[in-house]
Protein backbone atom coordinates (compact mmCIF):
# COMPACT_ATOMS: atom_id res chain seq x y z
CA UNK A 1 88.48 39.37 33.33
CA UNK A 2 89.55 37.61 36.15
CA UNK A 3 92.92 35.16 35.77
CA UNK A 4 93.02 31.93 37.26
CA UNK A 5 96.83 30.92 38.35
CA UNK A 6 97.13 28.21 35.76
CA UNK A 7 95.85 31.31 32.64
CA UNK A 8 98.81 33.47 34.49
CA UNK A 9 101.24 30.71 34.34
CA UNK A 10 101.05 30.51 30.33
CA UNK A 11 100.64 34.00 29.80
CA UNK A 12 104.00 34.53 31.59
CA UNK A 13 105.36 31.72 29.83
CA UNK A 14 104.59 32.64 26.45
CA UNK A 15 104.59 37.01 27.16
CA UNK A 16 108.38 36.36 28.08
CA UNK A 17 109.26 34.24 24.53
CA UNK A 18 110.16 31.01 26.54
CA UNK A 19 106.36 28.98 24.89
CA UNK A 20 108.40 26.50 22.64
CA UNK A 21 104.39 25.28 21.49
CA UNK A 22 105.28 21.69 22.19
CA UNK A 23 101.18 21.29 23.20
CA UNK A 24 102.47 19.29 26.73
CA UNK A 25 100.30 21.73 28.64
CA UNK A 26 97.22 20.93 26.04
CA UNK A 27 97.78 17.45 26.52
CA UNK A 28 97.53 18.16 30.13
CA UNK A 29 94.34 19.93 30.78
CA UNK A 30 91.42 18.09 31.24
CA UNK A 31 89.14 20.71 30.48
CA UNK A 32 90.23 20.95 27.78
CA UNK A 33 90.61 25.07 28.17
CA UNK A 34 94.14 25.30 26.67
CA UNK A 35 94.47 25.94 22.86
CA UNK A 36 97.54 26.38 20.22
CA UNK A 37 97.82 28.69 17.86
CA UNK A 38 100.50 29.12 15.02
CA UNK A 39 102.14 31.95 14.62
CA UNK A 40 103.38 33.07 10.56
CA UNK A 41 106.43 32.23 11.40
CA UNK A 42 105.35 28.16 12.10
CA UNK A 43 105.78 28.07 15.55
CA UNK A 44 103.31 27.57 18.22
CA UNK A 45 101.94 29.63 20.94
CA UNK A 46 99.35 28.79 24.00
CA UNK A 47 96.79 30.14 25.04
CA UNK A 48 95.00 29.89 27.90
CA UNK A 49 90.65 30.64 27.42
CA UNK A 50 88.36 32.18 29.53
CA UNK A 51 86.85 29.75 32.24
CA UNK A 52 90.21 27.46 33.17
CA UNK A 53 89.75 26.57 36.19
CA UNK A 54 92.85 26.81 39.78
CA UNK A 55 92.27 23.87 41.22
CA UNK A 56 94.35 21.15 38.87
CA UNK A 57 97.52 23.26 38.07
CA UNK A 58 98.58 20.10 35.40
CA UNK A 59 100.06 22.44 33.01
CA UNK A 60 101.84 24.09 35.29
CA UNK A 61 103.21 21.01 36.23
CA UNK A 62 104.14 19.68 32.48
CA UNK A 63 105.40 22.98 30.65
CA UNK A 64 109.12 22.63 30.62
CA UNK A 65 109.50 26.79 30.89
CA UNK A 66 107.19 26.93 33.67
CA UNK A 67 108.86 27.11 37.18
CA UNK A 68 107.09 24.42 38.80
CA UNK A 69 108.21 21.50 36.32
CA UNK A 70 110.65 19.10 37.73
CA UNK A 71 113.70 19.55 36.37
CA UNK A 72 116.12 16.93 34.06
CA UNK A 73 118.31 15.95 37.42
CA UNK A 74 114.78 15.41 39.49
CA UNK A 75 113.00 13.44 36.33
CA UNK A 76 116.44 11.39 35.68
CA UNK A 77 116.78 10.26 39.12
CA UNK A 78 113.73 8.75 39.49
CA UNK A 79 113.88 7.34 35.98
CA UNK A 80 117.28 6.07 35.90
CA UNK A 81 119.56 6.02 38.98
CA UNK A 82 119.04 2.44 39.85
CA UNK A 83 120.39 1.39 36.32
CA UNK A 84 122.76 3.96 35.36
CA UNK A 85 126.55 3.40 36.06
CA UNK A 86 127.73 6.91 35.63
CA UNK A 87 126.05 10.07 36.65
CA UNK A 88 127.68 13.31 35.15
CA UNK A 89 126.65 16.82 35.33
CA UNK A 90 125.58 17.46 31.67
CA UNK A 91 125.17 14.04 30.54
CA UNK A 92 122.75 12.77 33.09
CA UNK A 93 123.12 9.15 33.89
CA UNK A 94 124.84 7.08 31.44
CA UNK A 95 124.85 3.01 31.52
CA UNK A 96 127.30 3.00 28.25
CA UNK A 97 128.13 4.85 25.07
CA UNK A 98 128.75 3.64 21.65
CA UNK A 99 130.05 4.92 18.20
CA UNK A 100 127.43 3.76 15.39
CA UNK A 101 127.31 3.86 11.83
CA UNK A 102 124.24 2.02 9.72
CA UNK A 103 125.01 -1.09 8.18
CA UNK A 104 123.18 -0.56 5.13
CA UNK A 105 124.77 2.36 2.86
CA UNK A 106 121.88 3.99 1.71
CA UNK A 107 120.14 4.54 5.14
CA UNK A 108 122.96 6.09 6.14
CA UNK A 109 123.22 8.22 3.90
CA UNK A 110 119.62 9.18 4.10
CA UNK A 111 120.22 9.79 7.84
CA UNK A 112 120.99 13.17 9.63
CA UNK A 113 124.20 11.66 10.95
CA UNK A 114 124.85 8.12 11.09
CA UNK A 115 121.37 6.77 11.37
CA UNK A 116 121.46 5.48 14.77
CA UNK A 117 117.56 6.89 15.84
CA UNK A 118 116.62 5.03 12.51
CA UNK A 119 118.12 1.65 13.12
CA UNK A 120 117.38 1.64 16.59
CA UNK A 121 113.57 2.59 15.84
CA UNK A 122 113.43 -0.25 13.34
CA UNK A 123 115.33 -2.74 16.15
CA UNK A 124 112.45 -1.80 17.83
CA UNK A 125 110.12 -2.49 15.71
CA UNK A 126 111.05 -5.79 14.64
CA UNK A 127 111.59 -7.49 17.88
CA UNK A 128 108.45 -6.29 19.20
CA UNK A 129 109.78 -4.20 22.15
CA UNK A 130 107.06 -1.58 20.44
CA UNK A 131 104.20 -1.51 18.35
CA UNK A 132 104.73 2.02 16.84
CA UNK A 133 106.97 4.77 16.54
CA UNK A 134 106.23 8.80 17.35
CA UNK A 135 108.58 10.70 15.22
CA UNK A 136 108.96 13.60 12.85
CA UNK A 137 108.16 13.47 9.27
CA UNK A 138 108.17 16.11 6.23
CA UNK A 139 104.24 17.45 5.19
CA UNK A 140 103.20 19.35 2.48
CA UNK A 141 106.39 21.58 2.87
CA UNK A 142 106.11 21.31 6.64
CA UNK A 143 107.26 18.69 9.23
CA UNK A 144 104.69 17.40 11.91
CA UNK A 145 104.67 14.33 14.49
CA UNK A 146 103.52 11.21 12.72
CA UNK A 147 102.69 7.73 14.04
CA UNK A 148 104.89 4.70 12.01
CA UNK A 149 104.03 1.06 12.35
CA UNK A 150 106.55 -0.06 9.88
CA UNK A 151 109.61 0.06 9.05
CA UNK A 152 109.18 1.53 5.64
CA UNK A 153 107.23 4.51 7.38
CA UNK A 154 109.87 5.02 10.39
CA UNK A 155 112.54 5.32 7.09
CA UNK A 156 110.72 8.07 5.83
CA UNK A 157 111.02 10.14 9.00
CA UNK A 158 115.24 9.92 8.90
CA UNK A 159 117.09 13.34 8.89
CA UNK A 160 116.51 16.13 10.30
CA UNK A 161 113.82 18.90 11.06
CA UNK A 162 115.42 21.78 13.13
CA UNK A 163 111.61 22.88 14.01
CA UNK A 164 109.81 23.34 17.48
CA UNK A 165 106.47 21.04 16.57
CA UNK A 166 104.06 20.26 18.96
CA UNK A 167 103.49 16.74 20.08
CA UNK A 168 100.11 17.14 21.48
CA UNK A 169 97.77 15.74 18.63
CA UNK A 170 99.87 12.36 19.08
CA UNK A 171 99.96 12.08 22.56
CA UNK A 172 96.22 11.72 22.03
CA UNK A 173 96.49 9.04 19.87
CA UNK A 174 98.99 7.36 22.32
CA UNK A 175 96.72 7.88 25.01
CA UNK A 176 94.03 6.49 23.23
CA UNK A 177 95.44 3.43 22.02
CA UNK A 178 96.47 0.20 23.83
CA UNK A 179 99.76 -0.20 21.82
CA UNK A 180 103.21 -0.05 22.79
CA UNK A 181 105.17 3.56 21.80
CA UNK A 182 108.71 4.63 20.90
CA UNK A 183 109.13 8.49 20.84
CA UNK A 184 111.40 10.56 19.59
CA UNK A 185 112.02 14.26 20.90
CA UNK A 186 114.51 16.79 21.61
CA UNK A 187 115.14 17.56 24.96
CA UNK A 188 112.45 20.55 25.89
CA UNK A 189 110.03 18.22 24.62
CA UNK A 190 111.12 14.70 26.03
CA UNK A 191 111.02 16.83 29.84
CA UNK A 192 107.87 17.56 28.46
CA UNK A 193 106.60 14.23 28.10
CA UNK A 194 107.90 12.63 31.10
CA UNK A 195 106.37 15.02 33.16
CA UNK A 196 103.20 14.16 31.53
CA UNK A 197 103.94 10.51 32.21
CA UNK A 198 103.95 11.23 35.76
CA UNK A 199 100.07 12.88 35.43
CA UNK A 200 99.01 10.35 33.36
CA UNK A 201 98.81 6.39 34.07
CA UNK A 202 97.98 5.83 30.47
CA UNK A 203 100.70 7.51 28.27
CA UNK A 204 103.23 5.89 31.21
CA UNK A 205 102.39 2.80 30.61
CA UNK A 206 101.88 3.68 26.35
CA UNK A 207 105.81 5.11 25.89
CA UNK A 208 108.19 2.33 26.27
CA UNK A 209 110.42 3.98 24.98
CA UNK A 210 111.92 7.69 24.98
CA UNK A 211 114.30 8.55 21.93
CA UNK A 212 116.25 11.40 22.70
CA UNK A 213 118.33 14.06 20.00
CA UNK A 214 121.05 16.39 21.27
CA UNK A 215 119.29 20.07 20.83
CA UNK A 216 121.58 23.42 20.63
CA UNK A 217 118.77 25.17 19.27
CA UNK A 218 115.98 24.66 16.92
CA UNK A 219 114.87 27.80 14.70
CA UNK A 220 110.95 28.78 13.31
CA UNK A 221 110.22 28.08 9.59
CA UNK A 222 111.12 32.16 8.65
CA UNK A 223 114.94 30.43 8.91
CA UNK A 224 114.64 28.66 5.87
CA UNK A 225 112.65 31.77 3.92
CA UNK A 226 115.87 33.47 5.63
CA UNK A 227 118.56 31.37 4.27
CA UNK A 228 116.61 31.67 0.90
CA UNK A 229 116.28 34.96 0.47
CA UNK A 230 119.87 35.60 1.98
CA UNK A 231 121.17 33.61 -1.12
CA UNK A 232 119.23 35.37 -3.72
CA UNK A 233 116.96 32.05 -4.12
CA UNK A 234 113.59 31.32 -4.76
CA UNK A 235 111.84 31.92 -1.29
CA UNK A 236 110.61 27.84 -1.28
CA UNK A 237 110.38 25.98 1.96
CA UNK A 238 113.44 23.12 2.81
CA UNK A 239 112.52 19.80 1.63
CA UNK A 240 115.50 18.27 3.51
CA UNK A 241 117.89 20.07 5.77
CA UNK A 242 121.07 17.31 6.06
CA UNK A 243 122.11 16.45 2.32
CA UNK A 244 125.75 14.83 2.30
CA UNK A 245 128.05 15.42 -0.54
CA UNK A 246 131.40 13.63 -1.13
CA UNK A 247 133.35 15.84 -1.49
CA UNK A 248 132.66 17.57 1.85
CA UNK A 249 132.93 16.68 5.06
CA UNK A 250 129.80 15.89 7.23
CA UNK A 251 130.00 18.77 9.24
CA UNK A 252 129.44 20.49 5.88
CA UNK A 253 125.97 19.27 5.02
CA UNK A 254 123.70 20.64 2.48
CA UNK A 255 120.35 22.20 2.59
CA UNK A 256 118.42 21.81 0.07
CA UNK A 257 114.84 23.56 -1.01
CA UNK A 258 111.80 22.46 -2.43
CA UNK A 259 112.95 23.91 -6.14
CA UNK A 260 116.24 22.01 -6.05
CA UNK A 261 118.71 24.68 -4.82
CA UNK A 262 121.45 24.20 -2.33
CA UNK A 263 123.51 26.01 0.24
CA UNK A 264 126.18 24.68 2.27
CA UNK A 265 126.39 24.67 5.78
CA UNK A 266 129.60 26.27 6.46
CA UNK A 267 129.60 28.95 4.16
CA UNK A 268 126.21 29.99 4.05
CA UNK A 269 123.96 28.68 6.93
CA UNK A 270 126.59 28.84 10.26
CA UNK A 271 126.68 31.95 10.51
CA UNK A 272 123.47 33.34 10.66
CA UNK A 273 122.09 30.20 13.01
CA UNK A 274 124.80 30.93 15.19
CA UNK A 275 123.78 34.40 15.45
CA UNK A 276 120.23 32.68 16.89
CA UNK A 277 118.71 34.52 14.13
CA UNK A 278 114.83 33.00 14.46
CA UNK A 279 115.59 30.70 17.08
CA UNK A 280 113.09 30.54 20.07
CA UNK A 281 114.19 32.89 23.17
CA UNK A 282 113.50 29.78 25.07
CA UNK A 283 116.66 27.70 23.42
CA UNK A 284 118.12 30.68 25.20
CA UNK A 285 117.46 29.76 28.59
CA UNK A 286 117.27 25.41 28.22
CA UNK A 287 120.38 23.83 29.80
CA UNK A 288 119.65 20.36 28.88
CA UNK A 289 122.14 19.36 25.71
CA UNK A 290 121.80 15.83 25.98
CA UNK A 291 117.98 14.73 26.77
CA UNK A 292 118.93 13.82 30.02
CA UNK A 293 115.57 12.02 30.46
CA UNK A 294 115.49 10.23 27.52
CA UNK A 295 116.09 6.46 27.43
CA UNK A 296 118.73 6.52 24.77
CA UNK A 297 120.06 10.06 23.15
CA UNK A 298 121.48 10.17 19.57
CA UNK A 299 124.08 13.27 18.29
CA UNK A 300 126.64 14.00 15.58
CA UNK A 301 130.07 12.82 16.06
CA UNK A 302 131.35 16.15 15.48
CA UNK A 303 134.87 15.18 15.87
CA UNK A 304 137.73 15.05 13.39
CA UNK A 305 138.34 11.40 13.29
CA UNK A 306 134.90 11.11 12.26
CA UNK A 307 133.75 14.29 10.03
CA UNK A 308 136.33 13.43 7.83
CA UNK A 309 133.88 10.46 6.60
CA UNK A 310 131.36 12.14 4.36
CA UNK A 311 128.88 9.39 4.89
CA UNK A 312 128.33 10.88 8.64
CA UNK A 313 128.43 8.82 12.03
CA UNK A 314 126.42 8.85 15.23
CA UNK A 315 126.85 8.74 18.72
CA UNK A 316 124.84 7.01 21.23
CA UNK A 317 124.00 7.53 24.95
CA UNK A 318 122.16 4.97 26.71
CA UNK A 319 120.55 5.43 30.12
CA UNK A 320 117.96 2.31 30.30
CA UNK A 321 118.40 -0.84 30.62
CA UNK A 322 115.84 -1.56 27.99
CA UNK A 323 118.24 -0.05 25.25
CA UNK A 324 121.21 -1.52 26.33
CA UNK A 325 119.38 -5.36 25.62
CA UNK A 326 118.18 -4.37 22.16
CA UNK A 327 121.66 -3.46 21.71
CA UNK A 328 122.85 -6.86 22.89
CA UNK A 329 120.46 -8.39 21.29
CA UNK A 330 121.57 -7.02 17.75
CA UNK A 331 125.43 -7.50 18.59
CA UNK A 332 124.69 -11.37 19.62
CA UNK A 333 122.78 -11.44 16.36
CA UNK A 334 125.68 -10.84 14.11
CA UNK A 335 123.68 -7.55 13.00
CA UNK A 336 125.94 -4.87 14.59
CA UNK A 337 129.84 -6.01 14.65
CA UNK A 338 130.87 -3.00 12.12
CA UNK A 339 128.09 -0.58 12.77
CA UNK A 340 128.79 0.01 16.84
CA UNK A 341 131.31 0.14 18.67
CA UNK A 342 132.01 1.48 22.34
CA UNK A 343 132.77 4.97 22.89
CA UNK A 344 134.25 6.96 25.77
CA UNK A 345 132.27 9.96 27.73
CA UNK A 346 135.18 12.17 27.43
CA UNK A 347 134.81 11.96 23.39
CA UNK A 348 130.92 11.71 23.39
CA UNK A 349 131.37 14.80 25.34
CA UNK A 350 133.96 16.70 23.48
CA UNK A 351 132.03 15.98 20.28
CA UNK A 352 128.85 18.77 21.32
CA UNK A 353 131.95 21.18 23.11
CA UNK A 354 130.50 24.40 21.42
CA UNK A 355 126.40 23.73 22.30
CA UNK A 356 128.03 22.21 25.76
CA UNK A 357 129.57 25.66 26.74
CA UNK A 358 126.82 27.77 25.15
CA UNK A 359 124.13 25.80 27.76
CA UNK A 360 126.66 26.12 30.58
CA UNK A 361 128.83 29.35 30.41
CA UNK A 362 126.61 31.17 27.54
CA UNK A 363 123.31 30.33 29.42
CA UNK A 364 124.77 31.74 32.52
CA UNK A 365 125.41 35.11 31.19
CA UNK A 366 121.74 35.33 29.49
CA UNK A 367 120.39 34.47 32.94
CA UNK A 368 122.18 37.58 33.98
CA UNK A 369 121.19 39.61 31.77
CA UNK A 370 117.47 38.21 31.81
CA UNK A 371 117.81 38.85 35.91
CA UNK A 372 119.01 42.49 35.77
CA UNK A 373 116.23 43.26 32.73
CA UNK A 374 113.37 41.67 35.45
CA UNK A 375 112.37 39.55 32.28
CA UNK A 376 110.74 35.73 33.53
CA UNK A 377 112.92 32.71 33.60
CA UNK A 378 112.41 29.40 35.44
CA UNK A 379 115.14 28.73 37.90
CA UNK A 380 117.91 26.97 36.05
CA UNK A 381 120.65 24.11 37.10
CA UNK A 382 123.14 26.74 36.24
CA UNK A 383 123.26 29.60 38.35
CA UNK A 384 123.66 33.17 36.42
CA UNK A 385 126.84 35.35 36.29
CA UNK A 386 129.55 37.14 34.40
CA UNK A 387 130.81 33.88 32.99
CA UNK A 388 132.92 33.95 29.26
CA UNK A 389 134.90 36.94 28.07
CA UNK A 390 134.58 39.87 26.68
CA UNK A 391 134.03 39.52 23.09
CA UNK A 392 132.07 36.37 24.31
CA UNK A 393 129.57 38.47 26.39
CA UNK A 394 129.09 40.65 23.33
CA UNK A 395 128.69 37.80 20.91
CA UNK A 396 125.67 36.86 23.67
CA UNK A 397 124.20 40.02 23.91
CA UNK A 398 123.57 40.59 20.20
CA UNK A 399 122.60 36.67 19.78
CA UNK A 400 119.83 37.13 22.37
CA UNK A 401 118.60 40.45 20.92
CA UNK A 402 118.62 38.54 17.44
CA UNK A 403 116.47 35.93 18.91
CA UNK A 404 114.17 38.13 20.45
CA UNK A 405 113.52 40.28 17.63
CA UNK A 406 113.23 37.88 14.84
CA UNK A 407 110.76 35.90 17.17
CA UNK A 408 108.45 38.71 17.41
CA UNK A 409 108.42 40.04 14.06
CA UNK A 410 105.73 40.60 11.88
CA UNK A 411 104.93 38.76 8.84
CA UNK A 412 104.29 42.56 7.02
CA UNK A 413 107.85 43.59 7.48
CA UNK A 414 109.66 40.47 7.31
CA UNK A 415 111.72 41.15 4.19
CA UNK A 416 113.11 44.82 5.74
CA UNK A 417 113.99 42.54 8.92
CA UNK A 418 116.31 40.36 6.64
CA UNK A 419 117.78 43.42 5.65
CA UNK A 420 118.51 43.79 9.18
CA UNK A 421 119.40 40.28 10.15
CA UNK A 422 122.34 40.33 7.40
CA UNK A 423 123.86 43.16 9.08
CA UNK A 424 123.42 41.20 12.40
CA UNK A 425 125.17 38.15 10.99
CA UNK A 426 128.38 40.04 10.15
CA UNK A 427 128.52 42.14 13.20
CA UNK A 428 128.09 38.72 15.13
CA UNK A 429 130.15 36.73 12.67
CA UNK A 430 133.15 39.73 13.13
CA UNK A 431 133.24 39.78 17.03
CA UNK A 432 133.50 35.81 16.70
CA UNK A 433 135.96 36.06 14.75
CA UNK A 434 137.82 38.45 16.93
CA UNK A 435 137.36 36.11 19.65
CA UNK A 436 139.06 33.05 18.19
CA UNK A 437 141.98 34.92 16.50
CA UNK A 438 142.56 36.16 20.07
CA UNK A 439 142.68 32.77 21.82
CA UNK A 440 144.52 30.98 19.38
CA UNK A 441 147.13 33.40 19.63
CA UNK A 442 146.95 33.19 24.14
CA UNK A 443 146.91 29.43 23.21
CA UNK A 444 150.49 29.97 21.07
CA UNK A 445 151.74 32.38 23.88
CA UNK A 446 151.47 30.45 26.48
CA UNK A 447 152.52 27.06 24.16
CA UNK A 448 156.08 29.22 23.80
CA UNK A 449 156.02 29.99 27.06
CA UNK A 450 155.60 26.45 28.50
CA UNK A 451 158.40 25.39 26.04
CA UNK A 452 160.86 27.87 27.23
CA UNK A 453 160.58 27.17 30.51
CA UNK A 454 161.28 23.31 29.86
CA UNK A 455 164.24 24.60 27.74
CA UNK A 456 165.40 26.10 30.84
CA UNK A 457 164.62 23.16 33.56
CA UNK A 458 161.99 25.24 35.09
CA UNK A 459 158.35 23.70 35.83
């Protein structure tokens, strides 16, 4: 059979693990000669039929793996340098930052962090800036995309998925409607979308408005059977993956399963997701933390002025100037004095300082090793190398080979591959540990050293 360029382009794409099945490249074909298919494991893979055509390339164009997609810098320049005030290397362009917590108690509680995506969704809403929102809501033991026209229904989508879901099925129904569109997407699939937007006159003119979520990784449904089985639990699907608890901090969420059971986050989830234990090979090679072509991005304030509050609080990174008036618009209204206030990069920054380094001096060692193996990758902002030490390159190596494996697997022999991942979780969870015993103690060294030599007037 003969292989058109564009049928080459997705099988390298998804033969080299980096197909995240986010449907951008369905959306794009006009032929319609593009198809999804799901995997055991949840995710979704494309494929390419028999009679796709060379001459439109569009989903070459729109996948965010493929290498002739603009990348976040290219996108975010066009989108946003004439309003930004700030342009930083792994934030993108920033007009202004802001600490937020919900107003109303139970919402934020209800909310992955501090309910910032769900307030400003609602904001949205209510002052007609859109007509309906795009976001992520829990289905029959699943999570899909869903379309929300009230506020009720945008409520129902708050917290958190950790799943790579396609978006394809309601691009069509932006596409085909004349109403005005908030979306909300990680970063893979925001890229996604606004190089779609470029391709397509109606679904630019459709999204007003592009909600971004900071992404380390996102994991296939096997995690939660993983996590499950791991803790001698019924083998039942997550019904909610951020619970809060009072007497924990938030960085110490529960998950929670469809029968009831819980496991906390520190104890008993960490460590195997970060071993990348059924994560996506292509969170392994995405160096965009922050949705860096999103209008607005929303994270976890994972700092310790901040975890220490159970209830959970957000931060928020605005890049349009459309955000910044609903903002002002609330805060003239009297309906946000305590629920924002304004935030400094170097904190908003701080607060993702484990994903940060993992896209920046992790991802360039994976590109290294992906180079040297001959294995596909899309050129990357960040240029491969022997970056990190040791014990870090190690903990890399046998994260990658987790992902990698536990993406491929077969549904047949999943439970003798748990086996395996446990063993993988302690061998990863040891070296880490190595690794941080051995820089706190160079961080003490050179602490006594610094103080001796003031002891002794010497600079």
């Amino acid at each position: 059979m003969n292989v058109s360029k564009p049928q080459a382009m997705v099988l390298q794409v998804v033969q080299s693990g980096l197909c995240i099945g986010c449907g951008a490249c369905v959306s794009a074909c006009p032929e319609g000669m593009i198809v999804l298919e799901r995997l055991w494991t949840g995710i979704w893979q494309a494929r390419a039929v028999e009679g796709c055509c060379s001459a439109c390339g569009r989903c070459e164009k729109v996948c965010p793996f493929s290498p002739t997609c603009p990348d976040e810098d290219e996108l975010g320049r066009e989108l946003f340098a004439e309003e930004s005030t700030v342009e930083d290397e792994v934030l993108g362009y920033v007009r202004s930052s802001y600490v937020f917590r919900h107003p109303d108690e139970n919402l934020r509680l209800r909310s992955a962090s501090g309910g910032a995506v769900t307030w400003f969704l609602e904001r949205c809403l209510r002052e007609g800036v859109v007509d309906r929102v795009a976001a992520v809501a829990a289905s029959s033991g699943d999570f899909e995309y869903v379309g929300c026209d009230s506020v009720q229904q945008v409520r129902r989508c708050s917290g958190s998925a950790y799943r790579a879901l396609r978006v394809d099925t309601v691009l069509s129904e932006i596409r085909e409607s004349e109403m005005k569109w908030a979306v909300v997407a990680v970063p893979c699939v925001a890229k996604a979308i606004r190089s779609l937007c470029q391709l397509d006159a109606r679904l630019q003119r459709s999204i007003r408005v592009l909600v971004g979520l900071t992404c380390g990784q996102t994991k296939t449904n096997a995690f939660s059977e993983w996590v499950a089985w791991h803790r001698n639990l019924p083998v039942d699907q997550v019904s909610r993956f951020r619970v809060k608890e009072p007497q924990r901090p938030a960085d110490d969420f529960a998950v929670e399963f469809e029968g009831g059971s819980r496991v906390h986050w520190r104890e008993e989830v960490a460590p195997s997701w970060h071993a990348r234990l059924f994560t996506p090979p292509a969170c392994g090679v995405c160096d965009d933390l922050f949705a860096e072509t999103a209008d607005v991005t929303c994270m976890d304030a994972w700092l310790p002025e901040f975890t220490s509050d159970w209830r959970g609080t957000s931060l928020v990174l605005v890049r349009s100037t459309l955000v910044d008036e609903v903002i002002a618009g609330a805060e003239r209204a009297g309906e946000a004095e305590e629920a924002i206030e304004r935030c400094c990069l170097s904190r908003l920054r701080s607060s993702q300082g484990g994903p940060e380094r993992d896209k920046r001096v992790g991802l360039a060692y994976r590109l290294e090793l992906r180079g040297r193996r001959g294995v596909y990758t899309p050129s990357k902002r960040v240029l491969p190398g022997l970056t990190g030490s040791s014990l870090e390159r190690l903990a890399w190596r046998v994260a990658e080979r987790n992902a990698e494996v536990t993406f491929r697997m077969d549904e047949s022999s999943r439970f003798q591959l748990y086996r395996w991942a446990r063993k993988r979780t302690r061998i990863f969870s040891a070296i880490r540990r190595v690794d941080w015993s051995l820089r706190r103690l160079d961080s003490r060294l050179k602490g006594g050293i610094r103080r001796i030599a003031r002891r002794n007037g010497v600079r």
